[in-house]
N, C-alpha and C. Protein backbone atom coordinates (compact mmCIF):
# COMPACT_ATOMS: atom_id res chain seq x y z
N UNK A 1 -43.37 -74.30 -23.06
CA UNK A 1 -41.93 -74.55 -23.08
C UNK A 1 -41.22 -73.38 -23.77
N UNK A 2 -40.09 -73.07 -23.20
CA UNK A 2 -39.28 -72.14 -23.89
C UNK A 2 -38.46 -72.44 -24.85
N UNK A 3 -38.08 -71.25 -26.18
CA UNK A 3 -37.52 -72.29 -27.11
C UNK A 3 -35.98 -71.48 -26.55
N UNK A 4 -34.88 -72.33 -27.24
CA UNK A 4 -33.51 -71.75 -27.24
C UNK A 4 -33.34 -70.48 -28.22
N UNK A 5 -34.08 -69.89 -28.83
CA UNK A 5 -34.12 -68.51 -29.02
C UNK A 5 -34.13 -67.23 -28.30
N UNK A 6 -35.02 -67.70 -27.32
CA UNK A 6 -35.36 -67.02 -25.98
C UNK A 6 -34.01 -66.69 -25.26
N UNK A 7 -32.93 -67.86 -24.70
CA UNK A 7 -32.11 -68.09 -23.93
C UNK A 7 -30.97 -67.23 -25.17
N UNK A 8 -30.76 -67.11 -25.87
CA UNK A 8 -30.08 -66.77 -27.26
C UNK A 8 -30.04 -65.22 -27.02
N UNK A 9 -31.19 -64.97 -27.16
CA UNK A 9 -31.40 -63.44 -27.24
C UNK A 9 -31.26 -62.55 -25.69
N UNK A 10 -31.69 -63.41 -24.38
CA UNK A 10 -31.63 -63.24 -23.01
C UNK A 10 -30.39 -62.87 -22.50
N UNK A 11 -30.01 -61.53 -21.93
CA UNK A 11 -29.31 -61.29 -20.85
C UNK A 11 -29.49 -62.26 -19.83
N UNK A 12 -28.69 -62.26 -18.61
CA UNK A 12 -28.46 -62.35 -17.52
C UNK A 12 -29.14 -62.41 -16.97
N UNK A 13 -29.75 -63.22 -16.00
CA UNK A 13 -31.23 -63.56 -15.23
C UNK A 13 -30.67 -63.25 -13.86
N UNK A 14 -31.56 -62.88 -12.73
CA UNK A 14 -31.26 -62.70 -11.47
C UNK A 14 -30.63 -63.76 -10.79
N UNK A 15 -30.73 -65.02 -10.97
CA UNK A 15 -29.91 -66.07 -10.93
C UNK A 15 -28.46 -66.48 -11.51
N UNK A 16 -28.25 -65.04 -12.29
CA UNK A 16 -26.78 -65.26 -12.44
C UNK A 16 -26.33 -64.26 -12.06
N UNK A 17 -26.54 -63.31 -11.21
CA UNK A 17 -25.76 -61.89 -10.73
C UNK A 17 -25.20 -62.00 -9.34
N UNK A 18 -24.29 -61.02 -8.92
CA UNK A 18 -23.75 -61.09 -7.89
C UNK A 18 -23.07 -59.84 -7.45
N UNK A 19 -23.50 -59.19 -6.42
CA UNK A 19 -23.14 -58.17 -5.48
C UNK A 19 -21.51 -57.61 -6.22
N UNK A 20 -21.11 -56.63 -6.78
CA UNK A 20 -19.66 -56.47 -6.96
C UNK A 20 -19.78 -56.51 -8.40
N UNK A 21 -20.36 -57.56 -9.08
CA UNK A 21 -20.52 -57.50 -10.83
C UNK A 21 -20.64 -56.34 -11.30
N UNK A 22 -19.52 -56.29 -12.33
CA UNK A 22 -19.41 -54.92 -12.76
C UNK A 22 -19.40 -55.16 -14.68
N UNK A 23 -19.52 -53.92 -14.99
CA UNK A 23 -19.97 -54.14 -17.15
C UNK A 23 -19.55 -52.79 -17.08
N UNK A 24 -18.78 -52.58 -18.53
CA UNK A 24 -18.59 -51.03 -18.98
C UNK A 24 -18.69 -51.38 -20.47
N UNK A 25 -18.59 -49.68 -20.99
CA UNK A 25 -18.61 -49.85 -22.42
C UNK A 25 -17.86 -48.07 -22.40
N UNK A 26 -17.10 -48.37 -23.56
CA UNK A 26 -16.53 -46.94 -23.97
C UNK A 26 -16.95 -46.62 -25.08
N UNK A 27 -16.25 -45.62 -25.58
CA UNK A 27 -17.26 -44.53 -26.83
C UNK A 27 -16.35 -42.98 -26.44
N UNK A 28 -16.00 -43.25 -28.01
CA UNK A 28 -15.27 -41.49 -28.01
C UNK A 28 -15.90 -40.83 -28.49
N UNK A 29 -16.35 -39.56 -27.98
CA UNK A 29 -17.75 -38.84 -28.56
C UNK A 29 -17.30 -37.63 -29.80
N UNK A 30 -17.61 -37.22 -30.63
CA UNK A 30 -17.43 -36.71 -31.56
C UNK A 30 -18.62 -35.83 -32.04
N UNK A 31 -17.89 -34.73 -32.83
CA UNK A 31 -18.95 -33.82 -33.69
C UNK A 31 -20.02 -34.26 -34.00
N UNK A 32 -19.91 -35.44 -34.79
CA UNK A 32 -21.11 -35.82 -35.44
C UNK A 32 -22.19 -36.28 -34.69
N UNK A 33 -21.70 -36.82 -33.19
CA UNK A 33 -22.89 -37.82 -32.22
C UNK A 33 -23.59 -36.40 -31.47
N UNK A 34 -22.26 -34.79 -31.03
CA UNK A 34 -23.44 -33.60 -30.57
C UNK A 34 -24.50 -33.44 -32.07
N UNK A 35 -23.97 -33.79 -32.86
CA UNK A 35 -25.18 -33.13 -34.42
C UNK A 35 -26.37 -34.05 -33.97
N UNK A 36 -26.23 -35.24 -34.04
CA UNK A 36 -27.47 -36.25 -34.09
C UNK A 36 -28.30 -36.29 -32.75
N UNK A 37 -27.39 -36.69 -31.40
CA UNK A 37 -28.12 -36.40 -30.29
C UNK A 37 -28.71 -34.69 -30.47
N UNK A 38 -28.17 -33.92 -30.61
CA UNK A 38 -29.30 -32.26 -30.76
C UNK A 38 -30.76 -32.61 -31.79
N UNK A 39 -30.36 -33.06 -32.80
CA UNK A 39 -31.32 -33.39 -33.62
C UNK A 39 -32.67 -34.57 -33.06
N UNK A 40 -32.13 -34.95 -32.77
CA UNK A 40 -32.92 -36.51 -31.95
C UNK A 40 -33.56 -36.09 -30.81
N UNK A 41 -32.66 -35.02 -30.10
CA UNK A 41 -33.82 -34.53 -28.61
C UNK A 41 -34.08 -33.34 -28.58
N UNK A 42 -33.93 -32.55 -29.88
CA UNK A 42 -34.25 -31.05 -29.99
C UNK A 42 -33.66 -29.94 -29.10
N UNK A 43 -32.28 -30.43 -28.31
CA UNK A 43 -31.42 -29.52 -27.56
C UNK A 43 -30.11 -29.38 -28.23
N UNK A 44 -30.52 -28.00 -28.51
CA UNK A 44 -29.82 -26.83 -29.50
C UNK A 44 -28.85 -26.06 -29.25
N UNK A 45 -28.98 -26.39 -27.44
CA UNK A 45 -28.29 -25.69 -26.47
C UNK A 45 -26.73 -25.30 -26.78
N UNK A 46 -26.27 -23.60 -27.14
CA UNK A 46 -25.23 -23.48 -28.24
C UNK A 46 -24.30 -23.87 -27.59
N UNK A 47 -24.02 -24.17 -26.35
CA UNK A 47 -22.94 -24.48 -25.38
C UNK A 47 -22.56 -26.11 -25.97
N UNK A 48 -23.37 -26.86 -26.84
CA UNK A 48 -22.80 -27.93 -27.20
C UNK A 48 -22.91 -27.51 -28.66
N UNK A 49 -23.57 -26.41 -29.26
CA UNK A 49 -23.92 -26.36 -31.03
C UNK A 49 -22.65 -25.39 -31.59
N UNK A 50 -22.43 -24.64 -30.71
CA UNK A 50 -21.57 -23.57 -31.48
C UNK A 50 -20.68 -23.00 -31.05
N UNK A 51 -19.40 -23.30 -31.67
CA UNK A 51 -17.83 -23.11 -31.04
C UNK A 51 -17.54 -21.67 -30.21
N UNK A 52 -17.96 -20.60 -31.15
CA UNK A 52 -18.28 -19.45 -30.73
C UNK A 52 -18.62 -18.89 -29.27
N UNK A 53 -19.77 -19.35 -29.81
CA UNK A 53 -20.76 -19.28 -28.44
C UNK A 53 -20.10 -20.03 -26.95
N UNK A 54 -19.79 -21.42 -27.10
CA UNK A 54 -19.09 -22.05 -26.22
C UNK A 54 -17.69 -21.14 -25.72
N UNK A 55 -17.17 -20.61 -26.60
CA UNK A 55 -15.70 -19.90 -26.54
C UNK A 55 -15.72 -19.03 -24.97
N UNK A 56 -16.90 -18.50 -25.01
CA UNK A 56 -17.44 -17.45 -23.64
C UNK A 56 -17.74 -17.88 -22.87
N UNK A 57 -18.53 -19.56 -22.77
CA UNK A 57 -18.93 -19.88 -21.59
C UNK A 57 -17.63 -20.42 -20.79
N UNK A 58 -18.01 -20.57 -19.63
CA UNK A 58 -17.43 -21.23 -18.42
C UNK A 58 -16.22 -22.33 -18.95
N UNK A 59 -16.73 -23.24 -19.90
CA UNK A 59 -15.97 -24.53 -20.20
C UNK A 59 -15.06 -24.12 -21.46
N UNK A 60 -15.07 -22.69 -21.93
CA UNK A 60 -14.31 -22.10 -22.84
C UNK A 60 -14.12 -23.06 -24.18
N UNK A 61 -14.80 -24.26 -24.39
CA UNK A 61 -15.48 -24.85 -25.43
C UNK A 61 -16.72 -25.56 -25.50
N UNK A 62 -16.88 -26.28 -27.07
CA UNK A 62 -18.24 -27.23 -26.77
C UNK A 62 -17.70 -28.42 -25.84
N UNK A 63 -19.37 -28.61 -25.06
CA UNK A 63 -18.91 -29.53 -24.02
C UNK A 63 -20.46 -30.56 -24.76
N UNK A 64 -20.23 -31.83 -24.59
CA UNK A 64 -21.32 -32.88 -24.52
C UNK A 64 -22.25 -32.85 -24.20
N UNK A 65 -23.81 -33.08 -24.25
CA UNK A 65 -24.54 -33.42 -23.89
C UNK A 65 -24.53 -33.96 -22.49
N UNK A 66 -25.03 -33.54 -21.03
CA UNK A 66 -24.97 -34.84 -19.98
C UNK A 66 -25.52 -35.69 -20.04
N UNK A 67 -26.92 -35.96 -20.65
CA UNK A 67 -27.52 -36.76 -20.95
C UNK A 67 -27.17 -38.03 -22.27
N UNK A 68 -26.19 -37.28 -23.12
CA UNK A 68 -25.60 -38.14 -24.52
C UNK A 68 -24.64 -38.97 -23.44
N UNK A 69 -23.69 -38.28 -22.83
CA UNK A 69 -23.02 -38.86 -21.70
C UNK A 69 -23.83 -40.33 -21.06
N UNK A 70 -24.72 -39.40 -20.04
CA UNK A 70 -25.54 -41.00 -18.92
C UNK A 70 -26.55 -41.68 -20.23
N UNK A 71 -26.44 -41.80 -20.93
CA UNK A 71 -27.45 -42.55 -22.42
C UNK A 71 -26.17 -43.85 -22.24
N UNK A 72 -25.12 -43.83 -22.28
CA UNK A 72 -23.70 -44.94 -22.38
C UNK A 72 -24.01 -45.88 -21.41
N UNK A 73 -24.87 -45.09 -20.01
CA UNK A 73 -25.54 -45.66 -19.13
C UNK A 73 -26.27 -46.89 -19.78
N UNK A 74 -27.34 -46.92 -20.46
CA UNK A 74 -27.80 -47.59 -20.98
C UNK A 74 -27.60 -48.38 -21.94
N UNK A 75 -26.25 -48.12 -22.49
CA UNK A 75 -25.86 -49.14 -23.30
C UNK A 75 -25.37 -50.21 -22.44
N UNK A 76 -24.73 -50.13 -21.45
CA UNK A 76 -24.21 -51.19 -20.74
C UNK A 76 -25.44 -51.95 -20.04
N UNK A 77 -26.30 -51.40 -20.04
CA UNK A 77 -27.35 -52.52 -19.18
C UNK A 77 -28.18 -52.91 -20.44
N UNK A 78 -28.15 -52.46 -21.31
CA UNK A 78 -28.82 -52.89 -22.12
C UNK A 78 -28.20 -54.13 -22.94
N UNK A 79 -26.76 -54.17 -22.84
CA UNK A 79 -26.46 -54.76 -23.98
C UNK A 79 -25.74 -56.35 -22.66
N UNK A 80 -24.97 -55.26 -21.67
CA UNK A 80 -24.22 -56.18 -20.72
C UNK A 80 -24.63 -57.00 -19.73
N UNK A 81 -24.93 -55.59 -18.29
CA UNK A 81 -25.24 -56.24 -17.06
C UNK A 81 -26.83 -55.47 -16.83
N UNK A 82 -27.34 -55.81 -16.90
CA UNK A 82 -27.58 -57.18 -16.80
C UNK A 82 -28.09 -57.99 -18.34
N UNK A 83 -28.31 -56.81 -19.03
CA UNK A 83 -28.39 -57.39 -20.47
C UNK A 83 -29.73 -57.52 -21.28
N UNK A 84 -30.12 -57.72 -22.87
CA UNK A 84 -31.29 -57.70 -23.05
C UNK A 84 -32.31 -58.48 -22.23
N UNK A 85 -33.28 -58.01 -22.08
CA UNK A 85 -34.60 -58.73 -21.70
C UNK A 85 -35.04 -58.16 -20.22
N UNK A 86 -33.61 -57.13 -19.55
CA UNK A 86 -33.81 -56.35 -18.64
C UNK A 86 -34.68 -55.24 -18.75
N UNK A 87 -35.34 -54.72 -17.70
CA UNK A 87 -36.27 -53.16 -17.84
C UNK A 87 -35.81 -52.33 -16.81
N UNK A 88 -35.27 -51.07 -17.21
CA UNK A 88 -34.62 -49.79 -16.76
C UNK A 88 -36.41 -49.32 -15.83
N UNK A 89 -35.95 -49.50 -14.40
CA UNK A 89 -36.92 -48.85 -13.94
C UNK A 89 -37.41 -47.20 -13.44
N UNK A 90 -35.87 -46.97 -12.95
CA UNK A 90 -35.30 -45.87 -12.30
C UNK A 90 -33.84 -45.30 -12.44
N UNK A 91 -33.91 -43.95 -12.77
CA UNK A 91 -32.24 -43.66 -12.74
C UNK A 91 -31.73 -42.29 -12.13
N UNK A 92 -30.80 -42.01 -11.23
CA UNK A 92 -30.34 -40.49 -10.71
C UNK A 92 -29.24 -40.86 -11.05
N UNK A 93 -28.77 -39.50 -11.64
CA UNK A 93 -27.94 -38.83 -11.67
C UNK A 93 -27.35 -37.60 -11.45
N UNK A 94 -25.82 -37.65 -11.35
CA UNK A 94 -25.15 -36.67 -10.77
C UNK A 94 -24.18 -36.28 -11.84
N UNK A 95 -23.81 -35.06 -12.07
CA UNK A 95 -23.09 -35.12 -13.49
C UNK A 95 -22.24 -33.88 -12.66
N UNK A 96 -20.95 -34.52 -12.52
CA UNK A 96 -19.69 -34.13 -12.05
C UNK A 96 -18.67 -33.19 -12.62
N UNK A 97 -18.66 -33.21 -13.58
CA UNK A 97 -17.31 -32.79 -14.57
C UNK A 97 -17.79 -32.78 -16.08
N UNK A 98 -17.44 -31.65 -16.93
CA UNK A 98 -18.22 -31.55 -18.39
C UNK A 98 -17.48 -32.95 -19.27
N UNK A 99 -17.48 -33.24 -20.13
CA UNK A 99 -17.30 -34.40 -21.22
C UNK A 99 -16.81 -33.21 -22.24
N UNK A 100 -16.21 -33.62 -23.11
CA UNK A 100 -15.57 -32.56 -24.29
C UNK A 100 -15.88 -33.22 -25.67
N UNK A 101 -15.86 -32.99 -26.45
CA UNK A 101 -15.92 -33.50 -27.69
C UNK A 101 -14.29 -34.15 -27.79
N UNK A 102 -14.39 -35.04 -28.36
CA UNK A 102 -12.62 -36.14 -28.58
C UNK A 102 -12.39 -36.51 -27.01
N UNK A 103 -12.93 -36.55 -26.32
CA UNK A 103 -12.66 -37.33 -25.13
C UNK A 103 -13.41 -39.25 -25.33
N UNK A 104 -12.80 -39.58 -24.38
CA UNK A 104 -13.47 -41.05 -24.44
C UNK A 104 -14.11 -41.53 -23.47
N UNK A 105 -15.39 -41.53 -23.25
CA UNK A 105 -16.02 -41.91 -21.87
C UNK A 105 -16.18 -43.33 -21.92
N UNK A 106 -16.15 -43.51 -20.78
CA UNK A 106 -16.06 -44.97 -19.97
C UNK A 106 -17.23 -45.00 -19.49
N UNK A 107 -18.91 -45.51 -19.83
CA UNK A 107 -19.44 -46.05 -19.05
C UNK A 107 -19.53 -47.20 -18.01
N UNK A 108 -20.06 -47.34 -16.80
CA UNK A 108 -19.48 -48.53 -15.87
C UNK A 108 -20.88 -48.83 -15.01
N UNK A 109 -20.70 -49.71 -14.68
CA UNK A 109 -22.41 -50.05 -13.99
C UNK A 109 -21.92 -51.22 -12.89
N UNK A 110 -22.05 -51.41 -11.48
CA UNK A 110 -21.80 -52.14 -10.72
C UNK A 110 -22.69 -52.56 -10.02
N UNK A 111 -23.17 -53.99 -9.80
CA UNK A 111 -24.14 -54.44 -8.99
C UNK A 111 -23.95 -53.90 -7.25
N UNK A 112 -25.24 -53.04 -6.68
CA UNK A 112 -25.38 -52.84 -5.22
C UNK A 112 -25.66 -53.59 -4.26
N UNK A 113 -26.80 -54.03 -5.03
CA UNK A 113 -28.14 -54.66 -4.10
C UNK A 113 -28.87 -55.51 -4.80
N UNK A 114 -28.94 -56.73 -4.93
CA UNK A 114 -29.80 -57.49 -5.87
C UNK A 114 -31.34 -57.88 -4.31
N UNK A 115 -32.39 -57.84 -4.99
CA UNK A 115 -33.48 -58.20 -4.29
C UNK A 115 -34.54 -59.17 -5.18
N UNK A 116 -33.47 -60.46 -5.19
CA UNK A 116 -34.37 -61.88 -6.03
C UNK A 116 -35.90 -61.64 -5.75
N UNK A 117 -36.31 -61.78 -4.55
CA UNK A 117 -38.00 -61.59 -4.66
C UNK A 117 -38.70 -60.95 -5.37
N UNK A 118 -38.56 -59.22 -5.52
CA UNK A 118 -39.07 -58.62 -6.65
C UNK A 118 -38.23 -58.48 -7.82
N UNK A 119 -37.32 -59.22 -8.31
CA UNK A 119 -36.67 -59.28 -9.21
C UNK A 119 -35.97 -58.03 -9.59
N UNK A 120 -35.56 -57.33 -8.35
CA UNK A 120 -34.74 -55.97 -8.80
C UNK A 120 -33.56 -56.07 -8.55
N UNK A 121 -32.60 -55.27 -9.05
CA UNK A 121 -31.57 -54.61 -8.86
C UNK A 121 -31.19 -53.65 -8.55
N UNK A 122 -29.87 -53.12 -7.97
CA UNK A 122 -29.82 -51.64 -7.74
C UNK A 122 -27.89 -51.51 -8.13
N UNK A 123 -27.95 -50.66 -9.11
CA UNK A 123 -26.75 -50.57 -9.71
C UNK A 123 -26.54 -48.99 -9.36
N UNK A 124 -24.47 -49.45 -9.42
CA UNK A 124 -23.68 -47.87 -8.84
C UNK A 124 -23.99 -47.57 -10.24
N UNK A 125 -24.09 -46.37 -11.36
CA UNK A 125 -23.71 -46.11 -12.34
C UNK A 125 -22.96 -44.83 -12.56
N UNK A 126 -21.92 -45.05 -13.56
CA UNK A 126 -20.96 -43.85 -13.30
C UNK A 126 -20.00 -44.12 -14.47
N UNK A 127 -19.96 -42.68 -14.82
CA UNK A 127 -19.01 -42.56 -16.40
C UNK A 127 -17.66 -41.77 -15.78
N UNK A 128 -16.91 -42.32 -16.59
CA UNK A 128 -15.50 -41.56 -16.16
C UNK A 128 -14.58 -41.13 -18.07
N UNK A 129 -13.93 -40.37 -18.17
CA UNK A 129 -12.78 -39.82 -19.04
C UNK A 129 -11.83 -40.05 -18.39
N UNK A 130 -10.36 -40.96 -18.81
CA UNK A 130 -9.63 -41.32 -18.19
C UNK A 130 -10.37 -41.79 -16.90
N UNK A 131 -9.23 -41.45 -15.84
CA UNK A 131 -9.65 -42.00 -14.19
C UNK A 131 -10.59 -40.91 -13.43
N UNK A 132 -10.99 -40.19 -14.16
CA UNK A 132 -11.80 -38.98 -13.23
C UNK A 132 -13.13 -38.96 -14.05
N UNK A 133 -13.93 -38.89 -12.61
CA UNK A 133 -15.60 -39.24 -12.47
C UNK A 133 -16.24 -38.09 -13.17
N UNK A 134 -16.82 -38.29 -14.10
CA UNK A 134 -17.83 -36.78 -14.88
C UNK A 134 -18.94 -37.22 -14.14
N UNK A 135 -19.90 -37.91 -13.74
CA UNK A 135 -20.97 -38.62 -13.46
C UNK A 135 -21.22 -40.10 -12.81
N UNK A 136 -22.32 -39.42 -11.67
CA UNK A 136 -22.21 -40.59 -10.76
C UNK A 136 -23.74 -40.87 -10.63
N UNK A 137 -23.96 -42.25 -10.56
CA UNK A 137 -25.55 -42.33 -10.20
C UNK A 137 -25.95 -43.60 -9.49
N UNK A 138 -27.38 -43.56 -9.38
CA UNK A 138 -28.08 -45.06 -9.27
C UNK A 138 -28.78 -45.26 -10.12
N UNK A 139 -29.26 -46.63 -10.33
CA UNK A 139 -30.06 -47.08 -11.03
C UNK A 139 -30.79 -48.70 -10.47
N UNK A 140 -32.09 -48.57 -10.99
CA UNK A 140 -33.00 -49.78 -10.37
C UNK A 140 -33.42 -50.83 -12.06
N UNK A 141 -33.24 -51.35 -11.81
CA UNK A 141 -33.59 -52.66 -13.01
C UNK A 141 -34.31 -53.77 -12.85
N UNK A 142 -35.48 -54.16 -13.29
CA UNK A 142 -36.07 -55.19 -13.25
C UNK A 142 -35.51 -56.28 -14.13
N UNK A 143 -35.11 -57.63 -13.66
CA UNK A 143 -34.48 -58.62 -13.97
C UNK A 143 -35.32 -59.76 -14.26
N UNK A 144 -35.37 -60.34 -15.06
CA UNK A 144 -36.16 -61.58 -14.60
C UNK A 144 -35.26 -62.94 -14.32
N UNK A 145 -36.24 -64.33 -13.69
CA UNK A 145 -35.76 -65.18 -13.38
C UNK A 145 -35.97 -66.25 -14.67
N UNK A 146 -35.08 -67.66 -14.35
CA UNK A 146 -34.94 -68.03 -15.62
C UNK A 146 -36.08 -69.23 -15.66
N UNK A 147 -36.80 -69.06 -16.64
CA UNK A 147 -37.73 -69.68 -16.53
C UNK A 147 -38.20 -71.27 -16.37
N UNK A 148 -38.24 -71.54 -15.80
CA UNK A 148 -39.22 -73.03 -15.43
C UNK A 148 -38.86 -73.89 -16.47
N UNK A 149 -38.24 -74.73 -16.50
CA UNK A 149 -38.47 -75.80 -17.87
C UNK A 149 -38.87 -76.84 -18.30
């Protein structure tokens, strides 16, 4: 038997999703999150470390992490749609437009394709600043069903 702890702590079971279901989460990215994400994945890369350096490149400042960026990805399935107790199977991405430091990204995740039999999903995923797309992707999620009681 399952206890109500289980159901407590449980996201969203494949039995509660639906084609169109959509989850976001925002987050204004800041100095301090390029310090910790560089530190945490060992990319030093000066185009996000050093004002200087950034001054010359292409984006004529520091620009974000793409990956600190599609990581927001995962907060929304992790926390939202479909929610804890889900497993991230697969993810592409497309990274559109740089992210800036003091900008505010919009992560967003929309149900595609649900396939109850193997308990997957297939989500649009895609971050935006304001109304314009930095990053576009898919993603596959294993869901489970709600258990037997």
């Amino acid at each position: 038997m399952t206890s109500n702890y289980y159901f407590r702590k449980h996201g969203l079971f494949i039995e509660d999703l639906k084609i169109g279901q959509k989850a976001s989460f925002e987050k204004l990215v800041n100095s301090n999150d390029i310090n910790i994400f560089s530190n945490l994945t060992g990319d030093f890369n000066p185009v996000h470390t050093d004002e200087k350096f950034a001054k010359e490149s292409i984006f004529k400042k520091r620009i974000v992490h793409g990956f600190l960026t599609g990581s927001l990805i995962s907060t929304v399935i992790a926390s939202k749609l479909p929610g804890p107790g889900s497993i991230y199977l697969k993810q592409e991405l497309k990274f559109l437009s740089p992210v800036f430091i003091g900008e505010i990204v919009k992560a967003e995740v929309t149900i595609l394709e649900i396939n109850s039999e193997k308990k997957k999903i297939l989500l649009l995923t895609e971050c935006f600043v304001l109304e314009k797309k930095v990053l576009t992707g898919k993603a596959e999620i294993l869901v489970s069903s709600k258990p037997k009681l």
